[in-house]
C-alpha atoms as a PDB file:
ATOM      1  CA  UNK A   1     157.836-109.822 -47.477  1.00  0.00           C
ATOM      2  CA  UNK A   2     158.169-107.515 -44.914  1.00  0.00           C
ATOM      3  CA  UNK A   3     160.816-105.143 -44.361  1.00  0.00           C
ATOM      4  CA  UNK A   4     162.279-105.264 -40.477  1.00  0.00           C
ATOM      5  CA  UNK A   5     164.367-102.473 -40.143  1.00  0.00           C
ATOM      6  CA  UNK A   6     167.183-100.323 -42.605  1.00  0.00           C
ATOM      7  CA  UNK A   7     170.519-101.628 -42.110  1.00  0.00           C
ATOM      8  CA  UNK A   8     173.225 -98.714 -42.253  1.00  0.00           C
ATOM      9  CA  UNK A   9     176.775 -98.674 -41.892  1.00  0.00           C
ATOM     10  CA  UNK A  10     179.300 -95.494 -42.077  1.00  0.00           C
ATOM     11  CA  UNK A  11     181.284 -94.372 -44.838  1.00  0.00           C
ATOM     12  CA  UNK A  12     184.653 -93.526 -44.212  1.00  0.00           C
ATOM     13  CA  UNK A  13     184.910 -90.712 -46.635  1.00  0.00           C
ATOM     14  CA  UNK A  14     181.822 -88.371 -45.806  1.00  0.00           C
ATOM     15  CA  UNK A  15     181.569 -86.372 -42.556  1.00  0.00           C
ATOM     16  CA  UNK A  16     179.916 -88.220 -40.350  1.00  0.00           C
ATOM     17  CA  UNK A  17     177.611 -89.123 -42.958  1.00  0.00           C
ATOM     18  CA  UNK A  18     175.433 -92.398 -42.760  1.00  0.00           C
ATOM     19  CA  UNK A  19     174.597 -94.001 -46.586  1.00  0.00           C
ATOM     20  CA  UNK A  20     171.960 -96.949 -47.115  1.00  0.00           C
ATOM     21  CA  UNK A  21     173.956-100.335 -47.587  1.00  0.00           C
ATOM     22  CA  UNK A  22     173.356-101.848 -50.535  1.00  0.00           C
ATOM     23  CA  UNK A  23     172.177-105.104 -49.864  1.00  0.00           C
ATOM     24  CA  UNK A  24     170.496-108.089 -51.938  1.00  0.00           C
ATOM     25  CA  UNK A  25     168.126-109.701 -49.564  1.00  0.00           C
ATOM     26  CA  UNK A  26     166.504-112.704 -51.117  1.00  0.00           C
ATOM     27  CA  UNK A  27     166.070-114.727 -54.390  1.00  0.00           C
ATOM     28  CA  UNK A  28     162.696-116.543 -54.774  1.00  0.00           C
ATOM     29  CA  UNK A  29     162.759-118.599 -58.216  1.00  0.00           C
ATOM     30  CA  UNK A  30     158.556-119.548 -59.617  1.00  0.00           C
ATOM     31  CA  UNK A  31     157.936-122.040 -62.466  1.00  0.00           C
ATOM     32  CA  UNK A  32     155.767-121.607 -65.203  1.00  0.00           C
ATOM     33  CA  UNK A  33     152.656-122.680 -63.129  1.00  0.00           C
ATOM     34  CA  UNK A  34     153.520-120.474 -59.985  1.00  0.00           C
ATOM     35  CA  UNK A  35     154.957-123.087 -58.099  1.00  0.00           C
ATOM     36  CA  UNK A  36     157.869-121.900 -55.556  1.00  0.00           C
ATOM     37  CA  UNK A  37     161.025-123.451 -57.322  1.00  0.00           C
ATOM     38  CA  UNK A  38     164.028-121.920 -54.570  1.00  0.00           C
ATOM     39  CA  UNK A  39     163.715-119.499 -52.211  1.00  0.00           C
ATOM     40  CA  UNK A  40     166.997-118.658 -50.018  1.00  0.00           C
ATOM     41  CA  UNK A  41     167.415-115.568 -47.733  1.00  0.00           C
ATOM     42  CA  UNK A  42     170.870-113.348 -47.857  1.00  0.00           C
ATOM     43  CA  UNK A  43     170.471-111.646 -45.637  1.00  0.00           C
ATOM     44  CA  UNK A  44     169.287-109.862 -42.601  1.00  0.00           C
ATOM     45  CA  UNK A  45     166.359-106.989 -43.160  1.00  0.00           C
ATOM     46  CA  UNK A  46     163.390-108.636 -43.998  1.00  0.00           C
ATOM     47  CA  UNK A  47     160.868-110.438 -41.843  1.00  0.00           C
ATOM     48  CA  UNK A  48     161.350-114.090 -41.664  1.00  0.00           C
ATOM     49  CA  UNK A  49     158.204-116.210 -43.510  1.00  0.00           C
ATOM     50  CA  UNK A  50     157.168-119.759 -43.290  1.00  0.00           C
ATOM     51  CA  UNK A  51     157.111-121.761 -46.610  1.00  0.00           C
ATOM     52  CA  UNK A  52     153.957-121.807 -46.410  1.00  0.00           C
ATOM     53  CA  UNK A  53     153.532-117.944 -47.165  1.00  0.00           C
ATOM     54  CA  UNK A  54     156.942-117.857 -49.611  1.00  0.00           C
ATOM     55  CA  UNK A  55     154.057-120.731 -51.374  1.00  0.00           C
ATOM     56  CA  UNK A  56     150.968-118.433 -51.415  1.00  0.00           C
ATOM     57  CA  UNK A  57     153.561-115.615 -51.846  1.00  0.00           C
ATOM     58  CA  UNK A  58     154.921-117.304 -55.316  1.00  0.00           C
ATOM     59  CA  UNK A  59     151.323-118.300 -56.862  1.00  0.00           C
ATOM     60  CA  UNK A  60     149.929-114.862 -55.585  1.00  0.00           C
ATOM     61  CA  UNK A  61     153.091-113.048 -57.603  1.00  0.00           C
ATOM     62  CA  UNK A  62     152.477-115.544 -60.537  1.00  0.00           C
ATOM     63  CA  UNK A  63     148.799-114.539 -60.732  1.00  0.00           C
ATOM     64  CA  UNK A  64     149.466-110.788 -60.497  1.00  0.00           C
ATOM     65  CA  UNK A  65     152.316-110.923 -63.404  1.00  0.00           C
ATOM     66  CA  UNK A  66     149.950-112.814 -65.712  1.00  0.00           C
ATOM     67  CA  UNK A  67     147.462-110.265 -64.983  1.00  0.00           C
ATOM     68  CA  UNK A  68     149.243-107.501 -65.434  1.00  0.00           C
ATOM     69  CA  UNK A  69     150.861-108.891 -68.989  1.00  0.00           C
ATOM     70  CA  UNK A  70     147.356-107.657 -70.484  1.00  0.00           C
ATOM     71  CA  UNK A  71     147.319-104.846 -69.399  1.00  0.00           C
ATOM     72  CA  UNK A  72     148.440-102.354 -72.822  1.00  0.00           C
ATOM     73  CA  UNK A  73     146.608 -99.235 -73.801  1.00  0.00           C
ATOM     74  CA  UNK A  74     144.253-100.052 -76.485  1.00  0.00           C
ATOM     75  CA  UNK A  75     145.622 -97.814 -79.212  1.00  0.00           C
ATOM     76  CA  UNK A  76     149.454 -98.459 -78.693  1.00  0.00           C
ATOM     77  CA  UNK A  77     151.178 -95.213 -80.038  1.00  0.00           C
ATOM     78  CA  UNK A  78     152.450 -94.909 -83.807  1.00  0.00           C
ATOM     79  CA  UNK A  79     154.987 -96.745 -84.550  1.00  0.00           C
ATOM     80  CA  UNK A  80     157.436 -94.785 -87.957  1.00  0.00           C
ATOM     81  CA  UNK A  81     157.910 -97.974 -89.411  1.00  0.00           C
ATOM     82  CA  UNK A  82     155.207-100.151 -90.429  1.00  0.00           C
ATOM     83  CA  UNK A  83     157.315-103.421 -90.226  1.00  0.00           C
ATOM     84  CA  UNK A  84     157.855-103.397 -86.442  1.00  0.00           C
ATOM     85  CA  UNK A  85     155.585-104.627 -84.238  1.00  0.00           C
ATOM     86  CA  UNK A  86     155.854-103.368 -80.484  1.00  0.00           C
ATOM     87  CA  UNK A  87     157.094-105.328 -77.797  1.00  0.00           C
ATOM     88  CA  UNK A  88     154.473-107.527 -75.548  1.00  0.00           C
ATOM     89  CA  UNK A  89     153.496-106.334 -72.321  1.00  0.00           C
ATOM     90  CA  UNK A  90     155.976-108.180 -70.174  1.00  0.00           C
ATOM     91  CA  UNK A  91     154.084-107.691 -66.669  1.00  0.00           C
ATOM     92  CA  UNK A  92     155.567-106.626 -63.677  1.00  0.00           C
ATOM     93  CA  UNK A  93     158.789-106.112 -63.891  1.00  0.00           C
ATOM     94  CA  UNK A  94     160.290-103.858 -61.098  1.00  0.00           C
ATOM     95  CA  UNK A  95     158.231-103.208 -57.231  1.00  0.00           C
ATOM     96  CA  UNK A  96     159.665-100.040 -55.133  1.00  0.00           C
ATOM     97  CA  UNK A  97     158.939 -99.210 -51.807  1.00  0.00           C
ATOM     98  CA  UNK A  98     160.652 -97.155 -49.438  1.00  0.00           C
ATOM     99  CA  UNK A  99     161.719-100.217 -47.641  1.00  0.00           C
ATOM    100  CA  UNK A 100     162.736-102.507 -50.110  1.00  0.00           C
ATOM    101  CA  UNK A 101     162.825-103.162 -54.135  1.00  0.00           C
ATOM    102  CA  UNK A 102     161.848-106.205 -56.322  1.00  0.00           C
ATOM    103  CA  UNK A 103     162.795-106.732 -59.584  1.00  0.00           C
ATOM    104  CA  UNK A 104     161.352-109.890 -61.485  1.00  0.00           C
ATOM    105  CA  UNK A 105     163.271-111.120 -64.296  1.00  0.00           C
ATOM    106  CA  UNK A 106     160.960-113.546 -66.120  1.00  0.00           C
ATOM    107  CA  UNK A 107     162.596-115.976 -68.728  1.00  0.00           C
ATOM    108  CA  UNK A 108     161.088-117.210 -72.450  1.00  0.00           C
ATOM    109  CA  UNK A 109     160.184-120.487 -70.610  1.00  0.00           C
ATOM    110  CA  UNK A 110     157.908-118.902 -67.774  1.00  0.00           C
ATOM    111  CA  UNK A 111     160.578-119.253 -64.899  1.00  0.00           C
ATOM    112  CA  UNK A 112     160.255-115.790 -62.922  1.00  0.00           C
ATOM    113  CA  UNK A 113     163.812-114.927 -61.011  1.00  0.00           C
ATOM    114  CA  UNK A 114     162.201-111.940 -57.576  1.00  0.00           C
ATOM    115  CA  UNK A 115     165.298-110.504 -56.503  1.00  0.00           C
ATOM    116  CA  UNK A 116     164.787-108.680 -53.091  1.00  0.00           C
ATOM    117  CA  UNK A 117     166.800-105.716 -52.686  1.00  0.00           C
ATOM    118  CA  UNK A 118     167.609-102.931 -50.848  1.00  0.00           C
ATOM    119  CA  UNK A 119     166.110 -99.761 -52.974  1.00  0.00           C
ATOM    120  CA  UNK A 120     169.449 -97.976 -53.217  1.00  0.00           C
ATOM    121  CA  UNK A 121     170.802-101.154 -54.599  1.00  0.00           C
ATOM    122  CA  UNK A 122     172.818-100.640 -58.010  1.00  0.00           C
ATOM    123  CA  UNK A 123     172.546-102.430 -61.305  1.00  0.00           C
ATOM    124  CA  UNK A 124     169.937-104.989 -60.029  1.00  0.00           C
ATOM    125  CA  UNK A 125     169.243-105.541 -63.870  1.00  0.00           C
ATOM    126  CA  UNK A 126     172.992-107.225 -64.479  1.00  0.00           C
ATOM    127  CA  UNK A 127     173.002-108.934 -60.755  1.00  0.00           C
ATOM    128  CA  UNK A 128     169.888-110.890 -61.902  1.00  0.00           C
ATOM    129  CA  UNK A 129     171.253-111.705 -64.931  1.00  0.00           C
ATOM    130  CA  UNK A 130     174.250-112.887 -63.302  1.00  0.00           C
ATOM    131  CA  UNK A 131     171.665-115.064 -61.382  1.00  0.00           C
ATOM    132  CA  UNK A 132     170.319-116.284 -64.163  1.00  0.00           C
ATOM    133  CA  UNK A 133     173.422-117.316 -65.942  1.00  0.00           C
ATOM    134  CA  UNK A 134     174.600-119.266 -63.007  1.00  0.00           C
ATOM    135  CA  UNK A 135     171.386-121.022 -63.019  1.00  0.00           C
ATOM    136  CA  UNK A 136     171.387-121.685 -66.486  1.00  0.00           C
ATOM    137  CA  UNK A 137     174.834-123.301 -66.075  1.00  0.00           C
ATOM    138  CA  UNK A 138     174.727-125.162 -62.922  1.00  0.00           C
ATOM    139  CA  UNK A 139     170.788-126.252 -62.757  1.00  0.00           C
ATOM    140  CA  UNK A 140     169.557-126.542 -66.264  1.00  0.00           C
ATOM    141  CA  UNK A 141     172.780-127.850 -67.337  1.00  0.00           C
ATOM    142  CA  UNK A 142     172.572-130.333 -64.605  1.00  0.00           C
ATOM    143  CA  UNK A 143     171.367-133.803 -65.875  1.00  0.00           C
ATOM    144  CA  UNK A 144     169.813-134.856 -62.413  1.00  0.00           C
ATOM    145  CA  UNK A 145     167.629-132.056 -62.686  1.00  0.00           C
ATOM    146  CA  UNK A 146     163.973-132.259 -63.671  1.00  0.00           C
ATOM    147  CA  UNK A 147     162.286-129.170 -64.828  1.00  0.00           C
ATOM    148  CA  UNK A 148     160.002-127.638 -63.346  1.00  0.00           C
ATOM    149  CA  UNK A 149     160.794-129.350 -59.821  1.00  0.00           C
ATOM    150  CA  UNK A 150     162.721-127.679 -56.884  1.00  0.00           C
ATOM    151  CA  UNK A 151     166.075-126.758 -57.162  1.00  0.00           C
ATOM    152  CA  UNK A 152     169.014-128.761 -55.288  1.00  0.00           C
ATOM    153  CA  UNK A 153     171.751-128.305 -57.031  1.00  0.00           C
ATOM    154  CA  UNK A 154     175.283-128.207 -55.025  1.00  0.00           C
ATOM    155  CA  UNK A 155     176.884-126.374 -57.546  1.00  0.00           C
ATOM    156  CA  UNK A 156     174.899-123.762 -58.096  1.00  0.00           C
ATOM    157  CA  UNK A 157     174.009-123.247 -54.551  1.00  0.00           C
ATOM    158  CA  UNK A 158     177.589-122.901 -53.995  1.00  0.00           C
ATOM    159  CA  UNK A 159     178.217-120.420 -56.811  1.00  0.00           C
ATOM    160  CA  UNK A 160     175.208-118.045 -56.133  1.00  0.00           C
ATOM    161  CA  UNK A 161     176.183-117.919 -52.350  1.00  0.00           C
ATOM    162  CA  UNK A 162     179.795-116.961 -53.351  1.00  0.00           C
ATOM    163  CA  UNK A 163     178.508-114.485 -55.583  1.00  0.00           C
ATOM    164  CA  UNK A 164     175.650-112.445 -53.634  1.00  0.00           C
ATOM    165  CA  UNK A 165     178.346-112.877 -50.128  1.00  0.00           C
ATOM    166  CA  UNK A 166     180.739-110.373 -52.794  1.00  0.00           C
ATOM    167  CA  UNK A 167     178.036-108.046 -53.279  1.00  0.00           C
ATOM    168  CA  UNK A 168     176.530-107.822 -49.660  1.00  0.00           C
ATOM    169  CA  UNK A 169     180.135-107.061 -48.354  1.00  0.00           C
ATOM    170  CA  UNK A 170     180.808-104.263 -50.084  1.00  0.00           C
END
């Protein structure tokens, strides 16, 4: 994705001042395989794409996160007790420009949540787990769904759009 242009708006307390607005952009969901799952735009900032790139766009993320899982020094550092193991390389997990952020919050299953954010934007970490709570209630909880397949689910659509509206207003 590419970014089209910074969105600012005043704050009443400062002098004058202008402050980045703290915006969430875009939610792209990716199955295990790297198949495009839900993809749903926010709001304004970032260039519009056709499905077909949000499609190359999902298996070219997938392939760069499995990638990037191997990638661990070779001698991992010390650990003080011998009984813990370190944690596995868990890939790509945030992207920063100066334009816009993406965090990837990838599940035990394989399902990878790319939040697209502004870069200012607070406490992405907890918004995407809000995501994926909601999704966990109102998709996999949803007996019509089939795993793996796109998501059209009412009720969660409903419920995320309520949510993110909250956040992008403030």
């Amino acid at each position: 994705m590419v970014f089209a242009g910074a969105e600012r708006k005043a704050e009443g307390g400062r002098e004058g001042g202008l402050q980045e607005r703290e915006v969430v952009y875009a939610l792209i969901i990716i199955n295990k395989a790297g198949g495009l799952i839900y993809q749903r735009d926010f709001a304004d900032g970032l260039n519009k794409l056709s499905i077909n790139d949000y499609l190359v766009l999902a298996g070219t993320f997938h392939g760069v996160h499995a990638i990037t899982t191997r990638l661990h020094p070779l001698h991992p550092p010390p650990s003080l007790d011998p009984n813990t193991r370190p944690d596995p390389p868990s890939g790509i997990e945030v992207l920063e420009t100066e334009n816009f952020r993406l965090q990837c919050f990838s599940t035990l299953t394989g399902t990878k949540f790319l939040l697209f954010t502004e870069p200012q934007q607070p406490n992405v970490d907890k918004i995407v787990g809000k995501i994926y709570e909601l999704y966990s209630d109102y998709v996999m909880k949803n007996p019509f769904y089939q795993l793996e397949m796109p998501v059209r689910c009412e009720g969660w659509e409903r419920r995320l759009v309520g949510y993110l509206r909250v956040l992008n207003s403030r």
